[in-house]
N, C-alpha and C. Protein backbone atom coordinates (compact mmCIF):
# COMPACT_ATOMS: atom_id res chain seq x y z
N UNK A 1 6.16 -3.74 13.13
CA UNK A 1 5.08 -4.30 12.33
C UNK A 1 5.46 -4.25 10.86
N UNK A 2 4.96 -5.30 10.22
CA UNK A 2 5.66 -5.40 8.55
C UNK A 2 3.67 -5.04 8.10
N UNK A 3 4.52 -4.94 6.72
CA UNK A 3 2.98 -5.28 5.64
C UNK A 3 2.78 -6.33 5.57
N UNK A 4 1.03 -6.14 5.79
CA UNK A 4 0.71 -7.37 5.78
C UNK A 4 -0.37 -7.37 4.34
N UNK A 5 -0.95 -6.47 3.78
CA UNK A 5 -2.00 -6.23 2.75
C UNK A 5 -2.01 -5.13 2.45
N UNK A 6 -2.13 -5.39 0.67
CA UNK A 6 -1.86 -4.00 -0.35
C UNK A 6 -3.43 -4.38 -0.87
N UNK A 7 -4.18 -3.48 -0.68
CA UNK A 7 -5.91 -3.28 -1.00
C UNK A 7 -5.58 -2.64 -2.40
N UNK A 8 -6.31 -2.69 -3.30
CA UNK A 8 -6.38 -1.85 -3.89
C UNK A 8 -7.65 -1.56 -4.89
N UNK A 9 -8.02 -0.30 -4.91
CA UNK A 9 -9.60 -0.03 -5.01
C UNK A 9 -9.91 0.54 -6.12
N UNK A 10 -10.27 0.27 -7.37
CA UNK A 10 -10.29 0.70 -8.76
C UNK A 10 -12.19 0.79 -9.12
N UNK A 11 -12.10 2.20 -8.74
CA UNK A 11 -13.93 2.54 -9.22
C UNK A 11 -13.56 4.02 -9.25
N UNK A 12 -15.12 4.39 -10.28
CA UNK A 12 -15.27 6.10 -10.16
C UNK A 12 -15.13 6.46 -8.60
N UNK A 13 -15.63 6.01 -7.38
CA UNK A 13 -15.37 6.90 -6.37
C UNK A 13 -13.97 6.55 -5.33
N UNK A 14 -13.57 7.76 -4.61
CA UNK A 14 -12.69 7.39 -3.63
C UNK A 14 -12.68 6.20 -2.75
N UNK A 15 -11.81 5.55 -2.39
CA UNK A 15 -11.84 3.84 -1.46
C UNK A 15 -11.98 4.62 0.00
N UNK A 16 -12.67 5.79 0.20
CA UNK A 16 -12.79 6.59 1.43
C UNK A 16 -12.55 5.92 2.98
N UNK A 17 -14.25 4.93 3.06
CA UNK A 17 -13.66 4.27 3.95
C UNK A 17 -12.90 3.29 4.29
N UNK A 18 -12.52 2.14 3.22
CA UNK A 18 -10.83 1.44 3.77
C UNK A 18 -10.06 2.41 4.01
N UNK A 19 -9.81 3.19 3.40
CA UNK A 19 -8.87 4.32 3.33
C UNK A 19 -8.48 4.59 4.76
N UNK A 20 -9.39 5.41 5.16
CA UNK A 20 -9.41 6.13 6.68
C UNK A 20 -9.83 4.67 7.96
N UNK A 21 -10.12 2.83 8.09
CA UNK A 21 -10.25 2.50 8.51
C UNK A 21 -8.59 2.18 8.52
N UNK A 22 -7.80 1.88 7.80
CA UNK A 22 -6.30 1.63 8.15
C UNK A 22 -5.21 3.24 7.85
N UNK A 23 -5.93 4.20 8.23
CA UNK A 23 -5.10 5.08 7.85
C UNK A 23 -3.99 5.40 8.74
N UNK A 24 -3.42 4.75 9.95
CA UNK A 24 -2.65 5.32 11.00
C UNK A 24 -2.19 3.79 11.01
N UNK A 25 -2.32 2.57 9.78
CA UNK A 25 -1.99 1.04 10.15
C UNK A 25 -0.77 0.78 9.30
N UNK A 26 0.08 0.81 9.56
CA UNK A 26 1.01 0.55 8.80
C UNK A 26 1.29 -1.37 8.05
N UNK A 27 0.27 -1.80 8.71
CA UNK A 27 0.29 -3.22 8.40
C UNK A 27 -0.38 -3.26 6.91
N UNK A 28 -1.78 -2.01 6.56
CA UNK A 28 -2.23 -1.90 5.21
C UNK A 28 -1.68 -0.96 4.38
N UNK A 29 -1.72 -1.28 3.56
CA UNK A 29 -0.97 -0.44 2.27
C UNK A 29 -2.52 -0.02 1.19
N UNK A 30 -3.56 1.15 1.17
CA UNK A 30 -4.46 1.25 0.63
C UNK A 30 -3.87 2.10 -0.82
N UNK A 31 -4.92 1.38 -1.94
CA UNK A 31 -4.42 2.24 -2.93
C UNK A 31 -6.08 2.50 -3.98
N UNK A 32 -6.22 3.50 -3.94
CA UNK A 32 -7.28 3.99 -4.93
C UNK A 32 -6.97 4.73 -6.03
N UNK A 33 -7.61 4.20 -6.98
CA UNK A 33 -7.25 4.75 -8.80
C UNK A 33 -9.09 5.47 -8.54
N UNK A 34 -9.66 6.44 -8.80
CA UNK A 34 -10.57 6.50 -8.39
C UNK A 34 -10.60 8.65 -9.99
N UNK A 35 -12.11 8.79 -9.81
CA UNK A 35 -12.12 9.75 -10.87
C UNK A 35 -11.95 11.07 -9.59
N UNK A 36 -11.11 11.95 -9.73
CA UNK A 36 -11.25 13.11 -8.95
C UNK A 36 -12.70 13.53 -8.41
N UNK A 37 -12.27 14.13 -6.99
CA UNK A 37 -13.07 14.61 -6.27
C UNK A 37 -13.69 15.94 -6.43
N UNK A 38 -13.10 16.44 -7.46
CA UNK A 38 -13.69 17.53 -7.56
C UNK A 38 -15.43 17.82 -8.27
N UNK A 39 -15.64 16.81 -8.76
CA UNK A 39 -17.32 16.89 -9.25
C UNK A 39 -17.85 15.54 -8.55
N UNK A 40 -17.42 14.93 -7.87
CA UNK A 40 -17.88 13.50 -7.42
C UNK A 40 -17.84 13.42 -6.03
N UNK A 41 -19.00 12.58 -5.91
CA UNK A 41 -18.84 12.20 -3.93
C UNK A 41 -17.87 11.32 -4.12
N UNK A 42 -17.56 10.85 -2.49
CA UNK A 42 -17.44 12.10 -1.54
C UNK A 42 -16.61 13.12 -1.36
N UNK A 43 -16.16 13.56 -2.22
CA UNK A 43 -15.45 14.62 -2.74
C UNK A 43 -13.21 14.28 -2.23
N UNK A 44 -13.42 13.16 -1.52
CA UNK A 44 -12.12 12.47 -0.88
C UNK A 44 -11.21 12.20 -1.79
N UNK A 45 -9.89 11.64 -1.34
CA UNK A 45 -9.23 11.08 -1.96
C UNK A 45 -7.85 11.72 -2.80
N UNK A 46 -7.72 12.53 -1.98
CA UNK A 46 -6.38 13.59 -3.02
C UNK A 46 -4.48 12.95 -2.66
N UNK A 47 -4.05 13.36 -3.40
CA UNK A 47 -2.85 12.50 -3.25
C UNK A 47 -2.37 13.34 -2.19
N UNK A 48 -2.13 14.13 -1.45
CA UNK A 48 -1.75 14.49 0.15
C UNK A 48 -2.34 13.86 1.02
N UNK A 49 -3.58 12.85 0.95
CA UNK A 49 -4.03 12.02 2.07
C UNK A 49 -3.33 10.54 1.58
N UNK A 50 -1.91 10.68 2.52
CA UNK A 50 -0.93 9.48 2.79
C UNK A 50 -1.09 8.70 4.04
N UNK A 51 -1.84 9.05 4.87
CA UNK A 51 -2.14 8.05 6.18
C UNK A 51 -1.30 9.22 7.48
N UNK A 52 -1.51 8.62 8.43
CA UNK A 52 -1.33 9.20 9.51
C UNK A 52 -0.64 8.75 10.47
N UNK A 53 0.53 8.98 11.33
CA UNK A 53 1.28 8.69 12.58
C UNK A 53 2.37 7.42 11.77
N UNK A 54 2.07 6.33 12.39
CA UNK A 54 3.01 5.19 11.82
C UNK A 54 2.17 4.45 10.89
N UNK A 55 0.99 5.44 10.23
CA UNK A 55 0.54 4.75 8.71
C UNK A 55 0.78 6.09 7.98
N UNK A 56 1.54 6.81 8.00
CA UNK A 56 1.85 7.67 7.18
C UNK A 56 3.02 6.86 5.57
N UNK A 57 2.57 7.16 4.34
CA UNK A 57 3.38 6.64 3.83
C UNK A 57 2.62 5.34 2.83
N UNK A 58 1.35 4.57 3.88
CA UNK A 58 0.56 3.62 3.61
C UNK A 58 -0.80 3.96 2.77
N UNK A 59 -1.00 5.07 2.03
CA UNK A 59 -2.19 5.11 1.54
C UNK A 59 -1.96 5.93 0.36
N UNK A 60 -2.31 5.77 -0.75
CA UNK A 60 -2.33 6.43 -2.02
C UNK A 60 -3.32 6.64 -2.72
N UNK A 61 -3.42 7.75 -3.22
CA UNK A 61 -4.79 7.65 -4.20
C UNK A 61 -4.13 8.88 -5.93
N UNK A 62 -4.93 8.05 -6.52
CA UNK A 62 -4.64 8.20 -7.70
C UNK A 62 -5.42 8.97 -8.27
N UNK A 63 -6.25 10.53 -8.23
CA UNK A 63 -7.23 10.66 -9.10
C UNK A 63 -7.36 10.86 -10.13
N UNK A 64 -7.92 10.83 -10.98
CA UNK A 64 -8.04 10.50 -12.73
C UNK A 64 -9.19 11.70 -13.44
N UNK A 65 -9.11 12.23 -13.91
CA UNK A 65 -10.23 13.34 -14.48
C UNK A 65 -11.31 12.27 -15.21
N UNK A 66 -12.30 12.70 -14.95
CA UNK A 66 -13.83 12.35 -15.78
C UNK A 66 -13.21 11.80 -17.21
N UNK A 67 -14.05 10.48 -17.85
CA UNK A 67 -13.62 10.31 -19.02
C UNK A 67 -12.57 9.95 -19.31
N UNK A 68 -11.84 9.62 -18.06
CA UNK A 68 -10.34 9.03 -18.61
C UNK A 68 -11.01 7.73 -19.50
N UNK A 69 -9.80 7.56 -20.57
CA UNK A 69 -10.09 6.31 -21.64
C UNK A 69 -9.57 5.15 -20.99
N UNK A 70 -9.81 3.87 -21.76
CA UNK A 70 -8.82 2.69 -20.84
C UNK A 70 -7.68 2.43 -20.63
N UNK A 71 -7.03 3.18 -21.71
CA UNK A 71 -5.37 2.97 -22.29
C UNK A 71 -4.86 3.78 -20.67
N UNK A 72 -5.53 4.95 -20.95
CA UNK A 72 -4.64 6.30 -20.34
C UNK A 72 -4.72 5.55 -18.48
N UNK A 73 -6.33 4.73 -18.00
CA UNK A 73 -6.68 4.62 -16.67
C UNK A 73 -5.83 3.11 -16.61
N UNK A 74 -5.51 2.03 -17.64
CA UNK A 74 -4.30 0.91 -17.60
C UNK A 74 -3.03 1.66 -17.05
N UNK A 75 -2.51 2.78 -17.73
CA UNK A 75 -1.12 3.24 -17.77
C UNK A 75 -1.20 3.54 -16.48
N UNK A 76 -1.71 4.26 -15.82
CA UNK A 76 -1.79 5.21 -14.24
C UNK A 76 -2.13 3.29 -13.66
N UNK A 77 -2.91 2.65 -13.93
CA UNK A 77 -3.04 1.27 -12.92
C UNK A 77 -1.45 1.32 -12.63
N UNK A 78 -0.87 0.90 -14.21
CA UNK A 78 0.25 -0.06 -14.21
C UNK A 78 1.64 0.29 -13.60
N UNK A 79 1.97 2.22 -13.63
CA UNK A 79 2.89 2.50 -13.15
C UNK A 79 2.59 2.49 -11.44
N UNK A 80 1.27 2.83 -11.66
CA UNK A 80 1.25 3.28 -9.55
C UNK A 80 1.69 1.68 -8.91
N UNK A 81 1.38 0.80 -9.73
CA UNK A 81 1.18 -0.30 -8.44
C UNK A 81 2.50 -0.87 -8.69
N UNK A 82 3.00 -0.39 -9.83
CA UNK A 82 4.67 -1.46 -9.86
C UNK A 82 5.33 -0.38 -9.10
N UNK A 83 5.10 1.13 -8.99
CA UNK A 83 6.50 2.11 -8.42
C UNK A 83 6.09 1.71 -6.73
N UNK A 84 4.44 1.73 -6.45
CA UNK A 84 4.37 1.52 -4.86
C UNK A 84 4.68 0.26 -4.56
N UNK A 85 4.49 -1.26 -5.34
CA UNK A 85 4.82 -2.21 -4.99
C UNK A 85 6.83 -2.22 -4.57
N UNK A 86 7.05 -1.43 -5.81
CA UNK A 86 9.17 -1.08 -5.69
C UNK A 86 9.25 -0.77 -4.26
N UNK A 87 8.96 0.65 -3.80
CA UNK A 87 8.61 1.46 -2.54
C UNK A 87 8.04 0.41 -1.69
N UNK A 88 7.21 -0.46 -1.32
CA UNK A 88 7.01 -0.96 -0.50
C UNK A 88 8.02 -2.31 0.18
N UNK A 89 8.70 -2.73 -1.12
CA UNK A 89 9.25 -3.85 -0.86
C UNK A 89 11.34 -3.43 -0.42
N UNK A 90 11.29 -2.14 -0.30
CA UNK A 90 12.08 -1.50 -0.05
C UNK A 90 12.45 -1.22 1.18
N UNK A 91 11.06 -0.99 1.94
CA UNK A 91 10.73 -1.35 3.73
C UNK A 91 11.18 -2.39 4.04
């Protein structure tokens, strides 16, 4: 199975459920820029939840502390999706 779709989910909360609906799919590639879980529902979303079995590898999340500015939440957009887009097209 190849990739077939790179989601990617840019809000204060975790992309929880896309997340965990393709988390074992290696066909989706999920990516959330999202504000840490540590003061926010649903408390999800940490960069050790990479997907599972033959979607391991397929899911990223980015969390960002409260108050990130635009510059600082552009920079984290701009490197995650060009280094995972590199990494993906590498498969």
């Amino acid at each position: 199975m190849a990739l077939e779709f790179l989601y990617i989910d840019t809000d204060a909360h975790h992309g929880d459920g896309v997340q965990f609906s393709f988390y074992d799919d290696p066909e989706v590639c999920t990516v959330s820029i999202h504000e840490t879980g540590r003061y926010l529902f649903p408390g999800t979303g940490q960069v050790q939840e990479r997907g599972h079995d033959k979607g391991y590898g397929y899911a990223y999340n980015i969390p960002l502390d409260a108050f990130t500015e635009d510059e600082s939440f552009l920079e984290a957009y701009q490197t995650a999706v060009t280094e995972i887009a590199a990494f993906l097209n590498q498969m």
